[in-house]
C-alpha atoms as a PDB file:
ATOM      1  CA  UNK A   1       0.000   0.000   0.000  1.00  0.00           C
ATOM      2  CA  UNK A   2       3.011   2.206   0.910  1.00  0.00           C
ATOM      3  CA  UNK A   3       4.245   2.170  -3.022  1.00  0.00           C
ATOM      4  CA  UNK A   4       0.704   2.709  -4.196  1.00  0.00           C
ATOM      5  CA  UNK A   5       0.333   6.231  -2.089  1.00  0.00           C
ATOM      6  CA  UNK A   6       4.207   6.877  -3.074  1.00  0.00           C
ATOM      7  CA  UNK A   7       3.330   6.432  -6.860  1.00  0.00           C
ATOM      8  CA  UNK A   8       0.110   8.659  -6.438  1.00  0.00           C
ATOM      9  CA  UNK A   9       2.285  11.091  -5.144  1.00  0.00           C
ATOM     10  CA  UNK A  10       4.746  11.578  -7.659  1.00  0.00           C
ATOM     11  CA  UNK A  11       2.015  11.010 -10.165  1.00  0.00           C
ATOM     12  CA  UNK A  12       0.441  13.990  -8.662  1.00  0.00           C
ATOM     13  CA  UNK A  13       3.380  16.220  -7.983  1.00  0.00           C
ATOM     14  CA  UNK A  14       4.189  15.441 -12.153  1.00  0.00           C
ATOM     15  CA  UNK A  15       0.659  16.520 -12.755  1.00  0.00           C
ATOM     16  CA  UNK A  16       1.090  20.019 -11.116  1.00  0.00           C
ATOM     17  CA  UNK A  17       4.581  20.196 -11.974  1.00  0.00           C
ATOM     18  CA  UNK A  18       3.530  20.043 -15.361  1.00  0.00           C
ATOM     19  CA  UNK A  19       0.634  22.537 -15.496  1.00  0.00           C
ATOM     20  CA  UNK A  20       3.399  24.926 -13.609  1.00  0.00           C
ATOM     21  CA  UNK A  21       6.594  24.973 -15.973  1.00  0.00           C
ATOM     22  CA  UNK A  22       5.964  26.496 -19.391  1.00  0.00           C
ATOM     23  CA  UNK A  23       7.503  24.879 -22.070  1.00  0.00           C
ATOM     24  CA  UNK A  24      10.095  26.249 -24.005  1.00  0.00           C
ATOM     25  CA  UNK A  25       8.952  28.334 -27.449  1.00  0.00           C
ATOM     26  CA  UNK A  26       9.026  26.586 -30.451  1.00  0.00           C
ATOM     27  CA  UNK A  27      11.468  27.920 -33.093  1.00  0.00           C
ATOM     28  CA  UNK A  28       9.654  29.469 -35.666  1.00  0.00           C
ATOM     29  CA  UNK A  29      10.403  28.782 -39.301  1.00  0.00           C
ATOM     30  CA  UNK A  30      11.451  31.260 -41.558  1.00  0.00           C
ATOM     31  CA  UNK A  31       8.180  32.878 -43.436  1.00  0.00           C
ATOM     32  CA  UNK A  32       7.650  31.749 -46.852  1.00  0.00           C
ATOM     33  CA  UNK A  33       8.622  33.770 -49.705  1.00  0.00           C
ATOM     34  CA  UNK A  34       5.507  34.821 -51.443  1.00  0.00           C
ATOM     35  CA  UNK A  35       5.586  34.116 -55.046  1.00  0.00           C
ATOM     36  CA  UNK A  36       5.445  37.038 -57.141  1.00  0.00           C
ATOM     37  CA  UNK A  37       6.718  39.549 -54.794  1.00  0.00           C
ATOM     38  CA  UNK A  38       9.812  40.927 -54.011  1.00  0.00           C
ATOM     39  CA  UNK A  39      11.269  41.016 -50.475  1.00  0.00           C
ATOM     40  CA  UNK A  40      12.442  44.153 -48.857  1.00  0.00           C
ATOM     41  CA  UNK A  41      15.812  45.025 -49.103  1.00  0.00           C
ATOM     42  CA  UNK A  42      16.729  42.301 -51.737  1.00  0.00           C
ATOM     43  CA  UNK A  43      19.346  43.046 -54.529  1.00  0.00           C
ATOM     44  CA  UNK A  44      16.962  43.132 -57.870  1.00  0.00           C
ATOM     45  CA  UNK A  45      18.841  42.376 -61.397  1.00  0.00           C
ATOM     46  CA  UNK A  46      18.912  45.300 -63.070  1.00  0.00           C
ATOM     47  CA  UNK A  47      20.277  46.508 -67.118  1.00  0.00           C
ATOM     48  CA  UNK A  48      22.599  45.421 -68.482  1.00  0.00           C
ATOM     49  CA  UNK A  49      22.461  42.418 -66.595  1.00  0.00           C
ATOM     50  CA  UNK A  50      22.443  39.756 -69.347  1.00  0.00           C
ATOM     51  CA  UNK A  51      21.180  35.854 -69.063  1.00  0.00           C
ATOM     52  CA  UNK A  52      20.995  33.215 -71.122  1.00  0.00           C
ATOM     53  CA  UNK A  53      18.750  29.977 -70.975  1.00  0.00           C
ATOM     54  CA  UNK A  54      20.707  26.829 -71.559  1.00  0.00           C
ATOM     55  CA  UNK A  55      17.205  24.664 -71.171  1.00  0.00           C
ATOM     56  CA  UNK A  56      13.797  24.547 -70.231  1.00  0.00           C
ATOM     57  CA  UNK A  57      12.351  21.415 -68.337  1.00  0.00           C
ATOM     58  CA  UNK A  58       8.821  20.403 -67.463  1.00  0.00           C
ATOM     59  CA  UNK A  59       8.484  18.599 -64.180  1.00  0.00           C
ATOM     60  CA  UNK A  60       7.007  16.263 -64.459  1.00  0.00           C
ATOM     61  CA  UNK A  61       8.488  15.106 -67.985  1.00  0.00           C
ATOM     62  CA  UNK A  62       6.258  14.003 -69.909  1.00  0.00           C
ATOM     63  CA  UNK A  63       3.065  15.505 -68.523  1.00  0.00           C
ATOM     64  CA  UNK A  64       0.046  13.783 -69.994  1.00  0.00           C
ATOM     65  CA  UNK A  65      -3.258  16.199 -71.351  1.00  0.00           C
ATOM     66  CA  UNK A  66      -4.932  17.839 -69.160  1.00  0.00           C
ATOM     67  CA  UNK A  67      -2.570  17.136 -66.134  1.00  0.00           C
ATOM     68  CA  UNK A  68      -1.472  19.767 -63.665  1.00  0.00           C
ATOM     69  CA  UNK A  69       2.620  20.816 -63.806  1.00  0.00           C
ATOM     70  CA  UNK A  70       4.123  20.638 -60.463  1.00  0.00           C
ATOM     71  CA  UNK A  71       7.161  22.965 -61.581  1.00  0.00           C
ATOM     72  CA  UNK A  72       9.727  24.558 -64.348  1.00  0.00           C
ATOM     73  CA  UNK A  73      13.667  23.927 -64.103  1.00  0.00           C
ATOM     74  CA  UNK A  74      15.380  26.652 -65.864  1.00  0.00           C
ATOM     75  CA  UNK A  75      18.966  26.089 -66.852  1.00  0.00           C
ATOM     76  CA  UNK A  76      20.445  30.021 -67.169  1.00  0.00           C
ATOM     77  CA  UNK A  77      23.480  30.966 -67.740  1.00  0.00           C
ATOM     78  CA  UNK A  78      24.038  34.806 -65.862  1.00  0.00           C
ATOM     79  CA  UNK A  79      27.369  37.036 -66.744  1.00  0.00           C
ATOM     80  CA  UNK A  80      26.887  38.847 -63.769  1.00  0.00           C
ATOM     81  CA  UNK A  81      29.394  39.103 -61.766  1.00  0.00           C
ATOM     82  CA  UNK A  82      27.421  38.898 -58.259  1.00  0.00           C
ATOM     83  CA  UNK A  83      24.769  37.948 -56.746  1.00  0.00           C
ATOM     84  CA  UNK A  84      20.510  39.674 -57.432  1.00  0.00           C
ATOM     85  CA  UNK A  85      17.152  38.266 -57.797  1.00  0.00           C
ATOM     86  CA  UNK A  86      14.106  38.129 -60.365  1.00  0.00           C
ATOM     87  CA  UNK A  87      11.056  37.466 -60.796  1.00  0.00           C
ATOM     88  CA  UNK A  88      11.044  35.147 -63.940  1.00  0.00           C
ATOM     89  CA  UNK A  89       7.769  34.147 -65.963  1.00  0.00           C
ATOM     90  CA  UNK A  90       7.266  31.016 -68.028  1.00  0.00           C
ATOM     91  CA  UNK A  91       5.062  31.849 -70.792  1.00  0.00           C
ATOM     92  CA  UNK A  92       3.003  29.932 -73.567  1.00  0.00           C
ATOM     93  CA  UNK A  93       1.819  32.568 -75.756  1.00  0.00           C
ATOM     94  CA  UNK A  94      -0.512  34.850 -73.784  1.00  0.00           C
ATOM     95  CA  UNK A  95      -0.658  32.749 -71.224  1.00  0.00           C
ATOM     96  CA  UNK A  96       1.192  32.598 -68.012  1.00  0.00           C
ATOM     97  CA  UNK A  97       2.578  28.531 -67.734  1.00  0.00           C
ATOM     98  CA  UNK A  98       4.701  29.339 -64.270  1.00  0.00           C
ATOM     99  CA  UNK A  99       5.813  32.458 -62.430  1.00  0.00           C
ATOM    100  CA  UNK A 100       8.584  33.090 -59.455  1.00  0.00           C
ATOM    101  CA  UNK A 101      10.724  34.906 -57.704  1.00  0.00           C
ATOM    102  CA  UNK A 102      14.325  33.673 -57.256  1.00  0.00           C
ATOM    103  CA  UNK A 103      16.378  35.717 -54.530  1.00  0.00           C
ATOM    104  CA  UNK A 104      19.812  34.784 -55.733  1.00  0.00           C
ATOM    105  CA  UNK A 105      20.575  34.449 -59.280  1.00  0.00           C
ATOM    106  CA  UNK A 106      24.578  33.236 -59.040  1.00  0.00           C
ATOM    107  CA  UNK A 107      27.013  34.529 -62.149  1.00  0.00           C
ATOM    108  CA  UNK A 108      27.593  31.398 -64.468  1.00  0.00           C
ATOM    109  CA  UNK A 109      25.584  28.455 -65.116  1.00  0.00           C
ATOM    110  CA  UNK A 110      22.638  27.570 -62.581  1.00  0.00           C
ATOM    111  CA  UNK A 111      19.525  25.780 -62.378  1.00  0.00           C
ATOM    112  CA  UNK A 112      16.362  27.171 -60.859  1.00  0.00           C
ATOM    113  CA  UNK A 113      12.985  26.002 -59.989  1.00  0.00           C
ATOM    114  CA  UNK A 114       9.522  27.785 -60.974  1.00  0.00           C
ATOM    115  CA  UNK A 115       6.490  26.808 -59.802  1.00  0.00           C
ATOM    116  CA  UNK A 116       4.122  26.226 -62.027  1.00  0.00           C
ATOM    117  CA  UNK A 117       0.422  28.370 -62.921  1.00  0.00           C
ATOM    118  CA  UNK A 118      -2.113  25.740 -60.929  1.00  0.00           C
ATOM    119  CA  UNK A 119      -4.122  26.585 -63.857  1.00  0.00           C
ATOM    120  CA  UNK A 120      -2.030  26.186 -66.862  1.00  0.00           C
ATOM    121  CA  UNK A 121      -2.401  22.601 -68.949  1.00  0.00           C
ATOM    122  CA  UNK A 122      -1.549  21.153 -72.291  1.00  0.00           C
ATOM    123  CA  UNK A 123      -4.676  21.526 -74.012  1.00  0.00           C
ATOM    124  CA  UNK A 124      -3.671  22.623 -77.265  1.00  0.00           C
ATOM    125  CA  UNK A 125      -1.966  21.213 -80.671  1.00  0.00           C
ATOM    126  CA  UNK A 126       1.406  23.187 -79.902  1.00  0.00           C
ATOM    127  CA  UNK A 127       3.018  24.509 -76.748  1.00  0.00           C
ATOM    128  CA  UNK A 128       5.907  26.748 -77.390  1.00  0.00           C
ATOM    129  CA  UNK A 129       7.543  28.536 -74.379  1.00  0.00           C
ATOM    130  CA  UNK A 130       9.393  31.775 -73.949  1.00  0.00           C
ATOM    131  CA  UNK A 131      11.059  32.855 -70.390  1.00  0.00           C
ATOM    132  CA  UNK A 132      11.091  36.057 -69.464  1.00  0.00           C
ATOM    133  CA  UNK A 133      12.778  38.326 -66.540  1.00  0.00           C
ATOM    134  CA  UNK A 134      12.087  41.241 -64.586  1.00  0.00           C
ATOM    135  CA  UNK A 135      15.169  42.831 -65.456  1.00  0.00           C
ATOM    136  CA  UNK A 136      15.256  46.779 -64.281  1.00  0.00           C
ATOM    137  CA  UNK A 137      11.676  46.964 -63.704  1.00  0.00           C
ATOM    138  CA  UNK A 138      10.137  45.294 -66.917  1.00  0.00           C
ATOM    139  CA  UNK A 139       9.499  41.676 -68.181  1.00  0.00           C
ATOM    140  CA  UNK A 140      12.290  41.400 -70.862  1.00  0.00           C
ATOM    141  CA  UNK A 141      12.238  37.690 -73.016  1.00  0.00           C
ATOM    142  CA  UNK A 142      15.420  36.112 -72.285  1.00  0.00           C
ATOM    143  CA  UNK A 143      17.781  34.737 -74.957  1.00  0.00           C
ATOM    144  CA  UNK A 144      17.897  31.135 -75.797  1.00  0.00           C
ATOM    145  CA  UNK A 145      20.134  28.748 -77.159  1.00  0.00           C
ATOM    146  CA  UNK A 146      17.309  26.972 -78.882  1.00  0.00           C
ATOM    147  CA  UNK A 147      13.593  27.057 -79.036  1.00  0.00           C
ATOM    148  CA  UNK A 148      11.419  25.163 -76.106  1.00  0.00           C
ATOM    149  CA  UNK A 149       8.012  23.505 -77.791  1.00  0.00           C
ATOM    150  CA  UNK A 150       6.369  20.828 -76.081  1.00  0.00           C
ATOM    151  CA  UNK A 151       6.128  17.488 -78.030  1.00  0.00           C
ATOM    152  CA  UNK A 152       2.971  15.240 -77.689  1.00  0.00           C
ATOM    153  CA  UNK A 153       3.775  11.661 -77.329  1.00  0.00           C
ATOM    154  CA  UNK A 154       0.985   9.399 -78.675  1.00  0.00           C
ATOM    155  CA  UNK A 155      -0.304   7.761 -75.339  1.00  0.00           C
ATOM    156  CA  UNK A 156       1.730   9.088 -73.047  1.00  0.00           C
ATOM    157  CA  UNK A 157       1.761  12.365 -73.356  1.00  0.00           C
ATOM    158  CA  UNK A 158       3.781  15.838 -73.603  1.00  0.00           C
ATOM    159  CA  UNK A 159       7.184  15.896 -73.737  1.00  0.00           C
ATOM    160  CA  UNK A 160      10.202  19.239 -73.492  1.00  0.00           C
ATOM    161  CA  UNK A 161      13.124  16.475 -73.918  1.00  0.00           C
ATOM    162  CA  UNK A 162      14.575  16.633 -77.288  1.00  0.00           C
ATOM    163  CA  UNK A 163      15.032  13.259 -79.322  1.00  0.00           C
END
């Protein structure tokens, strides 16, 4: 009976000790960078910065009709010699395929990720694709090495992988 009332007691005394001792604050995590925006402070690209894009990916690759793309991997190549950021826009004719903000575009070659328009979808008989910048203010097409058109795939779908 003795180790019953004991273990009631420091059941008990756990109990209160617990509703008495705050716990510690949780870290927060860093806010999420709105896309679309810029954040205060940050180091925009501005003329005559100068990029390049290398390639254009879909993710994922192929995409079948009428599917949802989760993202856009841009290959760029920047001759800047430090460190900005850009809002960059993935666009199928008038229409607006994937839009972001990238805080630090690095001089050289570099791959970036874009998320995708949650309404954008391979619906037509051609897809051709032209990324553009926020360079200075404006939305400037950037340069590329080659043209980016979607291929369709009989039965399994659309394709930005050259054969």
């Amino acid at each position: 009976m003795k180790r019953v009332m004991q273990g009631t007691l420091v059941a008990l005394r756990g109990a209160l000790l617990g509703c008495v001792i705050e716990p510690a604050p949780q870290p927060s995590s860093p806010p999420l960078m709105p896309v679309g925006r810029e954040p205060v402070g940050q180091i925009t690209c501005a003329p005559p910065h100068r990029m390049r894009i290398l390639d254009l990916d879909v993710v994922p690759d192929p995409v079948r009709g009428g599917q949802p793309i989760e993202a856009w991997r841009i290959t760029i190549h920047s001759d800047w010699n430090g460190e900005c950021g850009t809002h960059f826009e993935v666009r199928d004719r008038d229409q607006v395929a994937g839009s972001g903000f990238v805080q630090a575009i690095r001089p050289g070659r570099s791959v970036y990720m874009i998320p995708a328009s949650p309404y954008y979808r391979f619906q037509r008989r051609d897809h051709c694709f032209v990324v553009q910048a926020n360079i200075g203010g404006s939305f400037t097409p950037i340069g590329a090495q080659r043209n980016f058109c979607a291929q369709q795939i009989p039965g399994v779908g659309w394709t930005l992988r050259q054969r």
